[in-house]
C-alpha atoms as a PDB file:
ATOM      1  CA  UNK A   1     141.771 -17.669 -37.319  1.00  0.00           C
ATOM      2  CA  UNK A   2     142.332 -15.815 -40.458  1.00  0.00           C
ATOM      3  CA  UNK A   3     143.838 -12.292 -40.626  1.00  0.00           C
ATOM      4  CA  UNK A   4     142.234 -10.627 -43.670  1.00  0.00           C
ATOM      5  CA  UNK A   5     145.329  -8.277 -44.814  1.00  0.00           C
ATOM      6  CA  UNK A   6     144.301  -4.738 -46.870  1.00  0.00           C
ATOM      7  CA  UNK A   7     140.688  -5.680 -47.396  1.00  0.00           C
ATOM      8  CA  UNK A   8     138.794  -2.836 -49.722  1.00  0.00           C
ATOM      9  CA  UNK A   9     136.016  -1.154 -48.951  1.00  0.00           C
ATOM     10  CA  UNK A  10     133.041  -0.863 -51.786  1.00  0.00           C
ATOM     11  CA  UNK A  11     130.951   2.283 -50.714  1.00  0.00           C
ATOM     12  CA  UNK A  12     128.017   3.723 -52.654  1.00  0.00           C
ATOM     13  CA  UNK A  13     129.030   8.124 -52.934  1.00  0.00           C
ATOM     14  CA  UNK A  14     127.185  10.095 -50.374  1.00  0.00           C
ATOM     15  CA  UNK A  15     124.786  11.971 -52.694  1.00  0.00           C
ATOM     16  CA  UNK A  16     123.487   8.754 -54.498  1.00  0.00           C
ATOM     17  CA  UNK A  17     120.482   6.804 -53.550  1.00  0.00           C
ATOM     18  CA  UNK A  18     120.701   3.104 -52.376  1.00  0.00           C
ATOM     19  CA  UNK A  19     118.260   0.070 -53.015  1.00  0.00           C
ATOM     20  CA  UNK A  20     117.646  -3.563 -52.348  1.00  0.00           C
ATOM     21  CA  UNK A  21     115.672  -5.730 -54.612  1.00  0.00           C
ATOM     22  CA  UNK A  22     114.805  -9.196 -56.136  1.00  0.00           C
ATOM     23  CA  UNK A  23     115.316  -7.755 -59.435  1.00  0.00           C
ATOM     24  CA  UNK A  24     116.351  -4.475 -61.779  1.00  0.00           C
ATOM     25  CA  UNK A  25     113.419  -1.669 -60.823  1.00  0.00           C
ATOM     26  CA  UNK A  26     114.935   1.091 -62.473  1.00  0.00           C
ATOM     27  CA  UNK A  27     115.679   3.224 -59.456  1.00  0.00           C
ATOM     28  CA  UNK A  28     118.450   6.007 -59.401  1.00  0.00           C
ATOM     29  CA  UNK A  29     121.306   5.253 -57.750  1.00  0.00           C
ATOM     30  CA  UNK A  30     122.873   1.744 -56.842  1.00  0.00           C
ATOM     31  CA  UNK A  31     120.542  -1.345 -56.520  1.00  0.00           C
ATOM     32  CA  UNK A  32     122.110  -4.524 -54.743  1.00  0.00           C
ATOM     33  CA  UNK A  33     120.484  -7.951 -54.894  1.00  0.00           C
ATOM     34  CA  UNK A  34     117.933  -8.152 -51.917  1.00  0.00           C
ATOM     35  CA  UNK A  35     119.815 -10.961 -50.977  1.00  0.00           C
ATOM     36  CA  UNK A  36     123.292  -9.562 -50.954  1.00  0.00           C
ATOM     37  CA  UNK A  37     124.259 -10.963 -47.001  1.00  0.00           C
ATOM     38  CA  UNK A  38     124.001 -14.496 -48.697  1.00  0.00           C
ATOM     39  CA  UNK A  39     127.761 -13.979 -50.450  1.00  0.00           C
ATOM     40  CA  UNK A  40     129.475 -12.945 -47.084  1.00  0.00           C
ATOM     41  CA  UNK A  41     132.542 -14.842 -47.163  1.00  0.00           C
ATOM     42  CA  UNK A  42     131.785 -17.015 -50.179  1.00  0.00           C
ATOM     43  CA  UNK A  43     133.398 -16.943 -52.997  1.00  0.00           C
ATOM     44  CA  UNK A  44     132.671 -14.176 -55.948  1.00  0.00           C
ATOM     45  CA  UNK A  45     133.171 -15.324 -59.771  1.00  0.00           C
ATOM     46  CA  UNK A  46     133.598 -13.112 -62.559  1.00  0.00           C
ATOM     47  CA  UNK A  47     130.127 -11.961 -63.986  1.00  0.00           C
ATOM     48  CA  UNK A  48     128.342 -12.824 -60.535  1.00  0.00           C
ATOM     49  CA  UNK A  49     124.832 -10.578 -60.676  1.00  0.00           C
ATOM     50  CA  UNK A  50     125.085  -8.210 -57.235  1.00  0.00           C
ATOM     51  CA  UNK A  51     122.839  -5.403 -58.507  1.00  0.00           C
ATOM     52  CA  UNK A  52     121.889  -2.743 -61.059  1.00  0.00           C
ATOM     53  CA  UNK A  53     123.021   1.140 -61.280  1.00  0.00           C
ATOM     54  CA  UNK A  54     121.445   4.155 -63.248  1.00  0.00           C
ATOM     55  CA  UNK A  55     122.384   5.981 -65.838  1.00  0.00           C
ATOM     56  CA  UNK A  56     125.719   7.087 -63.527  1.00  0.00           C
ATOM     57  CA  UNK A  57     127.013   3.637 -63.854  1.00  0.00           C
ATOM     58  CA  UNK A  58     130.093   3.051 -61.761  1.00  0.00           C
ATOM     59  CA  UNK A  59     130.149   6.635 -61.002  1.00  0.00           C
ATOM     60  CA  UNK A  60     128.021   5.639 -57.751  1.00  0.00           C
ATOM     61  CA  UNK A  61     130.417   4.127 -56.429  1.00  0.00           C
ATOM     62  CA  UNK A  62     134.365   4.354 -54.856  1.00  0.00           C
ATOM     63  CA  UNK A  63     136.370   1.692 -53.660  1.00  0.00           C
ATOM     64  CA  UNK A  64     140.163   3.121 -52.758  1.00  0.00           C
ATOM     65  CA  UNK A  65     142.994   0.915 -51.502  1.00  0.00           C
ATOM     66  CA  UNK A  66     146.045   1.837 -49.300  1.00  0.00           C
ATOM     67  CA  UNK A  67     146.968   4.604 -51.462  1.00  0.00           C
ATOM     68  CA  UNK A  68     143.512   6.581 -52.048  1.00  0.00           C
ATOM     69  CA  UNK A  69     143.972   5.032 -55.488  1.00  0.00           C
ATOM     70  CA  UNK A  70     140.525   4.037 -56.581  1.00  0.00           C
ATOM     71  CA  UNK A  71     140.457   0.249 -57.814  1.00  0.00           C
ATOM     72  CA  UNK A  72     136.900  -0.477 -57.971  1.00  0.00           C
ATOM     73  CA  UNK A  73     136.959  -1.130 -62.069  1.00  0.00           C
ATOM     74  CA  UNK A  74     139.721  -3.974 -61.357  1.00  0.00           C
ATOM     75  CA  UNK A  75     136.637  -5.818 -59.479  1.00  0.00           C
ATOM     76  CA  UNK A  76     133.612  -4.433 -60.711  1.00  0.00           C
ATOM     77  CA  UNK A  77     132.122  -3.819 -64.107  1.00  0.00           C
ATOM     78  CA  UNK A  78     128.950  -2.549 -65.651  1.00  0.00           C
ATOM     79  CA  UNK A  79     127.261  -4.168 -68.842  1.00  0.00           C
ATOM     80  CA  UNK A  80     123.925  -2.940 -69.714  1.00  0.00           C
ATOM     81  CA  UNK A  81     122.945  -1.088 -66.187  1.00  0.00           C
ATOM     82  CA  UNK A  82     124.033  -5.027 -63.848  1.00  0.00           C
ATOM     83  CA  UNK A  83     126.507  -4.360 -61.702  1.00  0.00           C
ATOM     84  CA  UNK A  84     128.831  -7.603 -61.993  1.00  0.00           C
ATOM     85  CA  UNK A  85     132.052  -8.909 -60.314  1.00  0.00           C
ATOM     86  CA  UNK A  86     135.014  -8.283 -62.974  1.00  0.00           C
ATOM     87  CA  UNK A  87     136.609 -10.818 -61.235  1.00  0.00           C
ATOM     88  CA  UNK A  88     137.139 -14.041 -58.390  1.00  0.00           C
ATOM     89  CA  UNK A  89     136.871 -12.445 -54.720  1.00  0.00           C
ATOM     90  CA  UNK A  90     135.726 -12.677 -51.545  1.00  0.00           C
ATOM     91  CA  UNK A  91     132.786 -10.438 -49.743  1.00  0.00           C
ATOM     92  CA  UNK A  92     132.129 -10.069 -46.153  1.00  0.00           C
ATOM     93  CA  UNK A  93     129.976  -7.709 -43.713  1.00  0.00           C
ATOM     94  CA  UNK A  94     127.405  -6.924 -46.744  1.00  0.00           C
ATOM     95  CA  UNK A  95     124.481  -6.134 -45.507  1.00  0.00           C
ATOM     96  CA  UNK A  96     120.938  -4.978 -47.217  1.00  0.00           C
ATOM     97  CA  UNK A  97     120.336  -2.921 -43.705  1.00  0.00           C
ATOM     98  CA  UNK A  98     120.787   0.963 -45.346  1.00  0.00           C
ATOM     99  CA  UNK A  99     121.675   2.599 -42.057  1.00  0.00           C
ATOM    100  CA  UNK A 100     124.825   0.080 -41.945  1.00  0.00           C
ATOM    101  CA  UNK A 101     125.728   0.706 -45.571  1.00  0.00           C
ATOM    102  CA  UNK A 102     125.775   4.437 -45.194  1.00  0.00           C
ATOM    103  CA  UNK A 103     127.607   3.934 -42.078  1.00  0.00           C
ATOM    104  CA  UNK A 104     130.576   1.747 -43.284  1.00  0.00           C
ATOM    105  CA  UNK A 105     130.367   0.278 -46.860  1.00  0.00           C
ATOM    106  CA  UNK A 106     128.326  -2.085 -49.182  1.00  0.00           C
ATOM    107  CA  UNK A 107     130.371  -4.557 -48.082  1.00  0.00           C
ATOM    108  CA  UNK A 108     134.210  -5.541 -47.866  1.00  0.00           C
ATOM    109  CA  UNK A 109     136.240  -7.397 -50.530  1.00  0.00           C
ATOM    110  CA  UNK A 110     139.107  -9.426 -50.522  1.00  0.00           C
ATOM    111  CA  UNK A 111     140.773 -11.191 -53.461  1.00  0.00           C
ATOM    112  CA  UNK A 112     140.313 -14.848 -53.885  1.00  0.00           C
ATOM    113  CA  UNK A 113     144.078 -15.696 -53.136  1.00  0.00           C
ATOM    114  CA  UNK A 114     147.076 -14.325 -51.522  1.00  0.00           C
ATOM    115  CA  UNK A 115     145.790 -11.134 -49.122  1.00  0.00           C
ATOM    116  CA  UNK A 116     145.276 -13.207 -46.122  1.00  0.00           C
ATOM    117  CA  UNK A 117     147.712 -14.093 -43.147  1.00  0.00           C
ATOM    118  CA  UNK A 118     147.767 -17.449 -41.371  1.00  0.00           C
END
């Protein structure tokens, strides 16, 4: 059994609109990949695809660690409107069910190496 230690929670801002789709529709909001449950805990790599974001950009989103310090540009970054992975991590509990993402988070990330106890 692993214990995940200070895992970070990617959540989309409460006033912005959330899809799921095969491929960039040019909604508002955040768009993940339709398939985003198929990365939950596999590996991440810099410049994976996971979705697409308006004209807000990274702006939709928050992720804070254990200080309410936001971190989400150390592991996410934006190049044209695709939301990519800045760097290696892991993802788990991502879901493309809505009511659980407004609930609790896009998903969960760890990184690749070192935030785990055994």
């Amino acid at each position: 059994m692993q214990i995940l230690y200070k895992p970070l929670r990617l959540i989309i801002k409460a006033e912005r609109k959330l899809s799921f789709s095969k491929g960039d529709e040019g909604y508002s909001g955040v768009t993940l990949r339709q398939n985003i449950e198929q990365f939950n805990y596999g590996g991440c790599c810099e410049g994976l695809l996971l979705g697409w974001l308006d004209d807000q950009g990274l702006e939709n989103l928050e992720m804070l660690n254990d200080q309410g310090v936001n971190v989400l540009e150390q592991h996410f970054t934006m190049v044209d409107n695709k939301l990519l992975c800045a760097t290696n991590f892991r993802m788990f509990m991502a879901s493309n069910q809505s009511n659980i993402v407004r609930s609790d988070c896009l998903f969960y990330v760890i990184n690749s190496v070192n935030n785990y106890l055994s």
